[in-house]
C-alpha atoms as a PDB file:
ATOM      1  CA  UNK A   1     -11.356   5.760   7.859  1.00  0.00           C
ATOM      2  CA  UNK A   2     -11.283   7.305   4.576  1.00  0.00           C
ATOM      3  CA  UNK A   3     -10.653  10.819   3.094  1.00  0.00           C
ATOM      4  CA  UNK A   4     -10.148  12.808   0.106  1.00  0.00           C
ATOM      5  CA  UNK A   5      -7.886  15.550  -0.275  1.00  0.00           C
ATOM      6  CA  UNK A   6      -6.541  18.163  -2.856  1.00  0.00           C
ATOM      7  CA  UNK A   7      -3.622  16.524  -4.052  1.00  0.00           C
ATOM      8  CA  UNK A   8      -3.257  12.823  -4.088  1.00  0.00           C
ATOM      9  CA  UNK A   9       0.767  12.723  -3.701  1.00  0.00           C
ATOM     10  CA  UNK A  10       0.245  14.687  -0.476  1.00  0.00           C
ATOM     11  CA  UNK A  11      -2.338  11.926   0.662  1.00  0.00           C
ATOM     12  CA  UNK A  12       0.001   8.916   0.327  1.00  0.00           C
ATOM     13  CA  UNK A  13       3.128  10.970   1.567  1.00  0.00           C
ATOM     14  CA  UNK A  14       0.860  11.765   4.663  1.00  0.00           C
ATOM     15  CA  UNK A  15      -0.253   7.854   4.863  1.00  0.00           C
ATOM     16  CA  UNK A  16       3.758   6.659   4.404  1.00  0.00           C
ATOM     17  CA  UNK A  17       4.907   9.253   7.179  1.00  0.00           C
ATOM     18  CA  UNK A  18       2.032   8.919   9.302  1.00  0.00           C
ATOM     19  CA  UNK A  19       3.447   5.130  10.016  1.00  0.00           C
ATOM     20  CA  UNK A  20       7.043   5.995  10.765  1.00  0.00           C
ATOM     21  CA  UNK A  21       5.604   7.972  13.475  1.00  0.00           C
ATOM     22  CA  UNK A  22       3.743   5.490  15.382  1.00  0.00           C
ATOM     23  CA  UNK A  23       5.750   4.492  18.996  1.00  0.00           C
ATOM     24  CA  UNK A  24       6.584   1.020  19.474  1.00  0.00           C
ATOM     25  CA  UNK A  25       9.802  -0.874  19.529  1.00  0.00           C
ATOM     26  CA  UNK A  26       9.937  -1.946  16.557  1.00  0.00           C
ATOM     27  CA  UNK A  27      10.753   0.178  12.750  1.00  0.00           C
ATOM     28  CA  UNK A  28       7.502  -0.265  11.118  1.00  0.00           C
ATOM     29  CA  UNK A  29       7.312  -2.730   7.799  1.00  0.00           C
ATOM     30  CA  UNK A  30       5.345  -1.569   4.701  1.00  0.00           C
ATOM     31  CA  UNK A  31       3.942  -3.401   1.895  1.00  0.00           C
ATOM     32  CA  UNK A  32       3.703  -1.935  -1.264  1.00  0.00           C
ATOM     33  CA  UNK A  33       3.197  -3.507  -4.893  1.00  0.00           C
ATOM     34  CA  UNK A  34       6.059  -3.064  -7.412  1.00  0.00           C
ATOM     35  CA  UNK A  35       4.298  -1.237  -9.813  1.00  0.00           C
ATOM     36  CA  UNK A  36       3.058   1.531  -7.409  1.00  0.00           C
ATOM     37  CA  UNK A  37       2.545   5.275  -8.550  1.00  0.00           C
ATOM     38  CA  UNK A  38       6.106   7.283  -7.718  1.00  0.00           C
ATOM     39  CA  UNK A  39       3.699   9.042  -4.934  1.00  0.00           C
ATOM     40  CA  UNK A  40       4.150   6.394  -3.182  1.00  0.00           C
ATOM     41  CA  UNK A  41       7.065   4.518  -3.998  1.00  0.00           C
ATOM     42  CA  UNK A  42       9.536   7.146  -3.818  1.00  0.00           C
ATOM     43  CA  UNK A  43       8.376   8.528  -0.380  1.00  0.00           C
ATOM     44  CA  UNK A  44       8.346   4.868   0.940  1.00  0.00           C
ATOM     45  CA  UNK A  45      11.792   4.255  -0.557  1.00  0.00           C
ATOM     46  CA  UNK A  46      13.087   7.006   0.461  1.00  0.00           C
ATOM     47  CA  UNK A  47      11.527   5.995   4.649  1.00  0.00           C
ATOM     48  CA  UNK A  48      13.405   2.886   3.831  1.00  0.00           C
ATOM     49  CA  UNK A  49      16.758   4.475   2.414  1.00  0.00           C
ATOM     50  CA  UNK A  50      16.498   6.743   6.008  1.00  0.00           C
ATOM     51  CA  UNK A  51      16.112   3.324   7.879  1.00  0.00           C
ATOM     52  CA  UNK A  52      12.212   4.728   8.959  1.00  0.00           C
ATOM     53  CA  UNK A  53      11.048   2.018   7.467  1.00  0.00           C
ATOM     54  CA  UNK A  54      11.450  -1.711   6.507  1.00  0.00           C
ATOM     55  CA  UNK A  55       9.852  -2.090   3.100  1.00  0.00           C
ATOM     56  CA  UNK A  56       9.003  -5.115   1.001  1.00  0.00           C
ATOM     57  CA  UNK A  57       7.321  -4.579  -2.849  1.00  0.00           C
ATOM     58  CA  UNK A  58       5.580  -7.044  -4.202  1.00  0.00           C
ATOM     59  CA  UNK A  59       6.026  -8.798  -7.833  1.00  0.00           C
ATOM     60  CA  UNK A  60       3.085  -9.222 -10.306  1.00  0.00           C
ATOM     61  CA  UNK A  61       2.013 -11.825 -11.768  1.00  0.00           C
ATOM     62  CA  UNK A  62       2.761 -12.732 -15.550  1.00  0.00           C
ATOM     63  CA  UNK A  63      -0.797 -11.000 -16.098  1.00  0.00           C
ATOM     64  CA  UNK A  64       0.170  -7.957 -14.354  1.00  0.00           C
ATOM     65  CA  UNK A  65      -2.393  -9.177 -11.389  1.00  0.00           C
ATOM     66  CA  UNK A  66      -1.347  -8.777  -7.751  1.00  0.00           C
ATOM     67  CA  UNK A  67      -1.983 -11.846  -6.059  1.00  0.00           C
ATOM     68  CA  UNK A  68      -3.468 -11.664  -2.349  1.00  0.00           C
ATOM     69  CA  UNK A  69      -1.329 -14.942  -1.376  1.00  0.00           C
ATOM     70  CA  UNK A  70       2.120 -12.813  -2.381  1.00  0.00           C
ATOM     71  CA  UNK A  71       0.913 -10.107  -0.377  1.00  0.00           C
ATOM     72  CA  UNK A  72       0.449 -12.179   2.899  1.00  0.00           C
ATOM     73  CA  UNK A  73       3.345 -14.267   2.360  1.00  0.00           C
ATOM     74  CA  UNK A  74       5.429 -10.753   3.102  1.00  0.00           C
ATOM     75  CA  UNK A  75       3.715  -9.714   5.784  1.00  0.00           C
ATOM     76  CA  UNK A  76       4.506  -9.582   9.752  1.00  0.00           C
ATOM     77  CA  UNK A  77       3.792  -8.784  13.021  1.00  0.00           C
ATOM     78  CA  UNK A  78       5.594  -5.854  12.742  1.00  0.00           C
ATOM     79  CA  UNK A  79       3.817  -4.843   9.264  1.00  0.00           C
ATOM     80  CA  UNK A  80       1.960  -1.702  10.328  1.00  0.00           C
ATOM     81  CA  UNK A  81       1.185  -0.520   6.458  1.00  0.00           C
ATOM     82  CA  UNK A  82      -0.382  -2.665   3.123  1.00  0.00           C
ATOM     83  CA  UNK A  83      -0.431   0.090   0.509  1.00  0.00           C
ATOM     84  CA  UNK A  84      -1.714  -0.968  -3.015  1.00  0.00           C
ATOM     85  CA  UNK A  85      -2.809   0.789  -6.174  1.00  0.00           C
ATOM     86  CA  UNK A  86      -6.265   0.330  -7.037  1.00  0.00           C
ATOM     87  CA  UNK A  87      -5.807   0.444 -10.945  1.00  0.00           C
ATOM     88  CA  UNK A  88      -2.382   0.344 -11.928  1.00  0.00           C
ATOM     89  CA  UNK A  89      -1.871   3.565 -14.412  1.00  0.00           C
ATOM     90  CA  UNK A  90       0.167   1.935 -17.463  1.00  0.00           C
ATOM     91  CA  UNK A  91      -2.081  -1.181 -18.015  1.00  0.00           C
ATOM     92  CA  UNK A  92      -4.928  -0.231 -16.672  1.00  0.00           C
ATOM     93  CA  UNK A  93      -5.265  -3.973 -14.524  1.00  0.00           C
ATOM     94  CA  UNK A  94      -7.506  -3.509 -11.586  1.00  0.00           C
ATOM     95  CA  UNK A  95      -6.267  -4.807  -8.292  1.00  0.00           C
ATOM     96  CA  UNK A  96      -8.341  -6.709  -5.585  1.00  0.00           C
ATOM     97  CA  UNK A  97      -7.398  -3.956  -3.015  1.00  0.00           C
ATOM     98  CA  UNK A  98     -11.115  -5.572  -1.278  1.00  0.00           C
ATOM     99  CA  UNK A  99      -9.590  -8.999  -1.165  1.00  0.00           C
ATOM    100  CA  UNK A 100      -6.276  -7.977  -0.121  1.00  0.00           C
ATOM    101  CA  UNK A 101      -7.339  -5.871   2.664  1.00  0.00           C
ATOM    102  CA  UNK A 102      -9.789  -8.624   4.000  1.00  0.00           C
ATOM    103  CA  UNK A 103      -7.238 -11.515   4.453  1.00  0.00           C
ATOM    104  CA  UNK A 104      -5.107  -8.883   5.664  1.00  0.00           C
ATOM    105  CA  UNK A 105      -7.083  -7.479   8.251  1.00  0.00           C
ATOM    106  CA  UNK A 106      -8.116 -10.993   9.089  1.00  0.00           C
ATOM    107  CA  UNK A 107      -4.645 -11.983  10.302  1.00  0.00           C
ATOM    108  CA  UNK A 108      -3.372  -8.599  11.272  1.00  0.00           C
ATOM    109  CA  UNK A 109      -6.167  -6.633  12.555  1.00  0.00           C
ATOM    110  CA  UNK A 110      -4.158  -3.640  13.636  1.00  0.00           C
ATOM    111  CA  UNK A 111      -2.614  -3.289  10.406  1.00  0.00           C
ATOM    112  CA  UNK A 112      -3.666  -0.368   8.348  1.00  0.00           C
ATOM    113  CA  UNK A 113      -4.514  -0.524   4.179  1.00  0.00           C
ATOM    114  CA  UNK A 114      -4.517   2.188   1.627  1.00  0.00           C
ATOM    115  CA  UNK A 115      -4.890   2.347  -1.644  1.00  0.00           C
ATOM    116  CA  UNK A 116      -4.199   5.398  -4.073  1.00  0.00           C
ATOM    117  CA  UNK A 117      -7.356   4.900  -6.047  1.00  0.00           C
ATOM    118  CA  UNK A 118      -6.554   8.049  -7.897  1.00  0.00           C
ATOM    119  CA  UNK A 119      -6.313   6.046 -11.490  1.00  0.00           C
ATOM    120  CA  UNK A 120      -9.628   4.288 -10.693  1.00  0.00           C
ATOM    121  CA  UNK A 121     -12.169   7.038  -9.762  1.00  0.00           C
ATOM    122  CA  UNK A 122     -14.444   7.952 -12.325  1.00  0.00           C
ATOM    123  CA  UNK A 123     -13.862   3.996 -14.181  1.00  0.00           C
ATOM    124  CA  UNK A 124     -14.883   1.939 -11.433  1.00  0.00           C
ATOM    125  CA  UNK A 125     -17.311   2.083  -8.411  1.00  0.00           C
ATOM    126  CA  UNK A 126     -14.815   2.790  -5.193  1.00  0.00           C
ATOM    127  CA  UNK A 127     -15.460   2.842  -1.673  1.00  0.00           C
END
């Protein structure tokens, strides 16, 4: 499921809280890239820093590319959220959010992905 709304930190507030709220017995793990926007880093920080979240961010690498193998290796049963910027917003280095998602989804079907595409729209085709 997809959506646009008026203001993009709302969105990925929504998206972070939206996960702390799901019932099950464990605290929910998110996945987030180190070099996300503060609309989503600080809100998912700040879920961790309240102990609503367990939270792992992901290093680049040297070419300020996110590798799909880093993102897997920090994932687990209990990840519930993959959150990662479609164009990162000081370098302008696109990120394989397609890729990402697929292997993912592929291991973790129940797992849900977002990505704030806000830097991308209008540059590159998104969908």
């Amino acid at each position: 499921s997809s959506g646009i709304n008026a203001e993009y930190g709302e969105s990925n507030n929504w998206v972070l809280r939206s996960v702390t709220e799901r019932k099950d017995q464990h605290i929910p793990h998110v996945v987030i890239s180190s070099v996300e926007h503060d609309s989503v880093a600080l809100p998912a920080r700040a879920l961790r820093d309240q102990n609503l979240l367990r939270l792992s961010e992901v290093a680049l690498e040297r070419d300020g590319t996110l590798s799909p193998d880093r993102v897997l290796a920090v994932c687990t049963p209990e990840t519930r959220l993959v959150s990662i910027m479609q164009a990162n917003n000081e370098t302008g280095v696109v990120f394989d959010v397609g890729e990402i998602a697929r292997r993912v989804r592929d291991q973790w079907p129940d797992c849900l992905i977002h990505t704030d595409a806000a830097q991308a729209l209008g540059k590159i085709p998104v969908s």
